[in-house]
N, C-alpha and C. Protein backbone atom coordinates (compact mmCIF):
# COMPACT_ATOMS: atom_id res chain seq x y z
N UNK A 1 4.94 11.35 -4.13
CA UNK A 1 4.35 11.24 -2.81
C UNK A 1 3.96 9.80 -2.49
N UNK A 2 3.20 9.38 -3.25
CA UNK A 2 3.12 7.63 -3.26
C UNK A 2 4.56 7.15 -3.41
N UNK A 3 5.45 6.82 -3.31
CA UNK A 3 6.72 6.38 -3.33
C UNK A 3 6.72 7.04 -1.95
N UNK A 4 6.96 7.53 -1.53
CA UNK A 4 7.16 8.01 -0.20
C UNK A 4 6.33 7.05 0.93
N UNK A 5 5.38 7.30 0.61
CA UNK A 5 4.55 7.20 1.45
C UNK A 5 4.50 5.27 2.03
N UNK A 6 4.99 4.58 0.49
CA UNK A 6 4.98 2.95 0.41
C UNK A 6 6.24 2.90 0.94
N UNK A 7 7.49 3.87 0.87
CA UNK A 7 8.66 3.74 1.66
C UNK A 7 8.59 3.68 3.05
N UNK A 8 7.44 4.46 3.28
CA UNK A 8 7.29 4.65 4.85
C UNK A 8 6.44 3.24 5.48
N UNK A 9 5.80 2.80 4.53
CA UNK A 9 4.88 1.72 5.24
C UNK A 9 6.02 0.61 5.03
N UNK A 10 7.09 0.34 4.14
CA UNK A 10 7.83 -0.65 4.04
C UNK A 10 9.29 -0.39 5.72
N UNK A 11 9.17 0.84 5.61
CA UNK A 11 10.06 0.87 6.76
C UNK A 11 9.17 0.73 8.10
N UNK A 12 8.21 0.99 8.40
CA UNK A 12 7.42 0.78 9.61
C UNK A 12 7.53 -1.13 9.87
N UNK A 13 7.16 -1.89 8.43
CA UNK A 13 6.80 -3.12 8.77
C UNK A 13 8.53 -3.86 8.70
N UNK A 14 9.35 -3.67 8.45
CA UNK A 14 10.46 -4.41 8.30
C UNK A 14 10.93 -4.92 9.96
N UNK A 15 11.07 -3.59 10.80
CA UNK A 15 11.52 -3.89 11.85
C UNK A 15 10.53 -5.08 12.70
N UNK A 16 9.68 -4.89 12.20
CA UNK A 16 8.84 -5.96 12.61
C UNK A 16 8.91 -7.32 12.13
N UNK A 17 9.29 -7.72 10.87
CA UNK A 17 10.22 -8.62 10.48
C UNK A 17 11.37 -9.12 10.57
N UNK A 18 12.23 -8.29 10.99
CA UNK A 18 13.61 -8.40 11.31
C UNK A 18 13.41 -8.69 13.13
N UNK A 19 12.41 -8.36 13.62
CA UNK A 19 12.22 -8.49 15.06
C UNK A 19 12.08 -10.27 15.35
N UNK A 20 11.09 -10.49 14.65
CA UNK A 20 10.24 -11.70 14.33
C UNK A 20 11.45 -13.19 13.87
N UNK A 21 12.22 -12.47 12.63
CA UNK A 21 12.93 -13.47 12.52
C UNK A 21 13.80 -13.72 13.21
N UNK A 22 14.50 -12.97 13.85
CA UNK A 22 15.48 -12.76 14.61
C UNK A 22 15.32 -13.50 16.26
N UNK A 23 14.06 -13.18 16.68
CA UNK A 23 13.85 -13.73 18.09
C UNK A 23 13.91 -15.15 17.94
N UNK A 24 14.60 -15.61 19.30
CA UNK A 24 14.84 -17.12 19.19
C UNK A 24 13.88 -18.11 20.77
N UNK A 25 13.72 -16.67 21.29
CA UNK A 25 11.95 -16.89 22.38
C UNK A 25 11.05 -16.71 22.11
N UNK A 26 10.63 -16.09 20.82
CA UNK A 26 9.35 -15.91 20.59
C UNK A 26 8.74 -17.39 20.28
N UNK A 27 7.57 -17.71 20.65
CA UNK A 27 6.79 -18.72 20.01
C UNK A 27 6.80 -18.97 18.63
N UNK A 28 7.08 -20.07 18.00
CA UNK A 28 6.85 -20.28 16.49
C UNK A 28 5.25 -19.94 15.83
N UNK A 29 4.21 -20.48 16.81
CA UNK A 29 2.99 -19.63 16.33
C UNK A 29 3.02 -18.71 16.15
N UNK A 30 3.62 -17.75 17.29
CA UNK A 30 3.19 -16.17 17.25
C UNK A 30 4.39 -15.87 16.07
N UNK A 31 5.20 -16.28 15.90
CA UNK A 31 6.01 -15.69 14.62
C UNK A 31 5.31 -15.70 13.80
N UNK A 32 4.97 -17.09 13.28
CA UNK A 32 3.98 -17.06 11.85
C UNK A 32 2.85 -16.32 11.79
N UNK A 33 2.34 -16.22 12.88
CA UNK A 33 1.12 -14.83 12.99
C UNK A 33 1.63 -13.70 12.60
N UNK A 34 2.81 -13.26 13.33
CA UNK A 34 3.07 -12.05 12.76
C UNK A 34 3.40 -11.84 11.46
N UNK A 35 3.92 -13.04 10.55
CA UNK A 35 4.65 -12.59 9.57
C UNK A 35 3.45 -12.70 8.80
N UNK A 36 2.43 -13.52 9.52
CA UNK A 36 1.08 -13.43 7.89
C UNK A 36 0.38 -12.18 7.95
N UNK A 37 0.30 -11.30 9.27
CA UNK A 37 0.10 -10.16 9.09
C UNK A 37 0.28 -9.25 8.58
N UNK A 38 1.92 -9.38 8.61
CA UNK A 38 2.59 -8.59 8.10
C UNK A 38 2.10 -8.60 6.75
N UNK A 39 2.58 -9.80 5.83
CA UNK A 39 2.06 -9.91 4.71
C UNK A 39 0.43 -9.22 4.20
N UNK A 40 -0.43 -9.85 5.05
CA UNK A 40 -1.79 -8.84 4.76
C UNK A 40 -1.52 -7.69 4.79
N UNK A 41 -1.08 -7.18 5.40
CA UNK A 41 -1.12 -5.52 5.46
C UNK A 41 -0.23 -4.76 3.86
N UNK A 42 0.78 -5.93 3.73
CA UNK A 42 1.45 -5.43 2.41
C UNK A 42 0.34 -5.54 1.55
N UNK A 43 -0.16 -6.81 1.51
CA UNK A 43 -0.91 -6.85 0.40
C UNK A 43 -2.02 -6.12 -0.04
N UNK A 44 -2.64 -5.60 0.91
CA UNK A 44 -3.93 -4.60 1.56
C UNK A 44 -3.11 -3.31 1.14
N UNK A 45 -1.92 -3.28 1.32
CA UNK A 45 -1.32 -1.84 1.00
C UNK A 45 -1.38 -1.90 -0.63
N UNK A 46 -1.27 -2.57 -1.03
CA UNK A 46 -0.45 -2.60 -2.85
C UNK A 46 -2.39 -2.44 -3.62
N UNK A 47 -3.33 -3.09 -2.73
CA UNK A 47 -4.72 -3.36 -3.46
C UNK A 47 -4.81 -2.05 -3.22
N UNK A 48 -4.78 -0.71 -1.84
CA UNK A 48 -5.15 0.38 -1.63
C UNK A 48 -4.22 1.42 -3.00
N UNK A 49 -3.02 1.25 -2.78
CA UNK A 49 -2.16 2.01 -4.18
C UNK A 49 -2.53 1.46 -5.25
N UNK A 50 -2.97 0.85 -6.13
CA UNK A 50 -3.83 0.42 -7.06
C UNK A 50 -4.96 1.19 -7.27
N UNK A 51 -5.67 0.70 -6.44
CA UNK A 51 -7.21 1.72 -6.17
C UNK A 51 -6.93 3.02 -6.78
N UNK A 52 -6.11 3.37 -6.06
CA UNK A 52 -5.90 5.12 -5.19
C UNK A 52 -5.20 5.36 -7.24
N UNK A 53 -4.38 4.49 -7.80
CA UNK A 53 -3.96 5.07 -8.92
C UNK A 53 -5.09 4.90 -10.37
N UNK A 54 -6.13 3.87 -9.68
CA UNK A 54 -7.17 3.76 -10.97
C UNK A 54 -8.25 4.89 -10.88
N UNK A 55 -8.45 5.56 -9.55
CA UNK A 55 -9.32 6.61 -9.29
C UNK A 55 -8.49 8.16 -9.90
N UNK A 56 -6.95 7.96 -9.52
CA UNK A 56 -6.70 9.14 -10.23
C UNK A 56 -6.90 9.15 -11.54
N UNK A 57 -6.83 8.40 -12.26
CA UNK A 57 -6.49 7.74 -13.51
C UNK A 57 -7.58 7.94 -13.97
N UNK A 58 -9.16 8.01 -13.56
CA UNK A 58 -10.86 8.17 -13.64
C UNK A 58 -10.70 9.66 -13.78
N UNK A 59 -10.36 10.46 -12.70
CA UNK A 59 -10.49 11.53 -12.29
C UNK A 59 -10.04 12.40 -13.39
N UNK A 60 -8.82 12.25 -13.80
CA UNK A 60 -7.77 12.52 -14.50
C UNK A 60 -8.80 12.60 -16.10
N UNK A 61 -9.37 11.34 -16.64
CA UNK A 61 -9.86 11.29 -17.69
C UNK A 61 -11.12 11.94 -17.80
N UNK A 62 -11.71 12.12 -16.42
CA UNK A 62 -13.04 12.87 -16.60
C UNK A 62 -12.87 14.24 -16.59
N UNK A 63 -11.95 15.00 -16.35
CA UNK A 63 -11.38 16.32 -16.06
C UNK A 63 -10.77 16.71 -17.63
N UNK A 64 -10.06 15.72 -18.29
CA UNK A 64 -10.21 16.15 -20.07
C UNK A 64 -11.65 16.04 -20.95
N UNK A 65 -12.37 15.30 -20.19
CA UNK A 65 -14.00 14.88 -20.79
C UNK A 65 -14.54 16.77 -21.03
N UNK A 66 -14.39 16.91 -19.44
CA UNK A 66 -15.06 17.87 -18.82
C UNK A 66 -14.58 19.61 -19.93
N UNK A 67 -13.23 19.24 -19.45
CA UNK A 67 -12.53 20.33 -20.77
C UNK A 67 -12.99 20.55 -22.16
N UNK A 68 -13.12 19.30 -22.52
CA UNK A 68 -13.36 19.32 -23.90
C UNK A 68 -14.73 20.15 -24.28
N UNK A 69 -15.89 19.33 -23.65
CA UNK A 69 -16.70 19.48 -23.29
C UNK A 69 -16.97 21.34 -23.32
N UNK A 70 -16.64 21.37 -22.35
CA UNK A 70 -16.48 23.11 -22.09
C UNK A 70 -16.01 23.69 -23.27
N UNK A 71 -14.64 23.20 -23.66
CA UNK A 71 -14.73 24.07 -24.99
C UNK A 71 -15.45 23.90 -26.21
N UNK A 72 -16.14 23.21 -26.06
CA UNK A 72 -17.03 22.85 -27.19
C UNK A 72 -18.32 23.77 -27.00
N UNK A 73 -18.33 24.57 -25.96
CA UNK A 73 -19.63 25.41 -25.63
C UNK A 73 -19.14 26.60 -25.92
């Protein structure tokens, strides 16, 4: 589902890159704006999938804690 989901945010932002590089009226500022955006948002994406896999990864280990635990009662 995460693979999916980073497929989908990589296909949302491309056309927006391919828009960007491609225009030959757009302003050179506003290009580089867009493309550092762009970039934040990747990067903001990869810190959120990180997160999102160290919390499962918590969750995950406290849920064998919890087991054990239990069977030990």
């Amino acid at each position: 589902m995460a693979d999916e989901v980073e497929d989908q945010v990589v296909q949302a932002l491309n056309p927006l890159m391919c828009t960007t590089e491609q225009s030959s009226n757009m302003r050179k500022a506003l290009k580089q704006k867009i493309l550092e955006t762009v970039s934040t948002l990747r990067a903001l994406f990869v810190k959120i999938k990180a997160s999102g896999n160290r919390k499962t990864s918590e969750i995950n280990n406290l849920t064998k804690q919890v087991d054990k635990v239990e069977s030990e009662l």
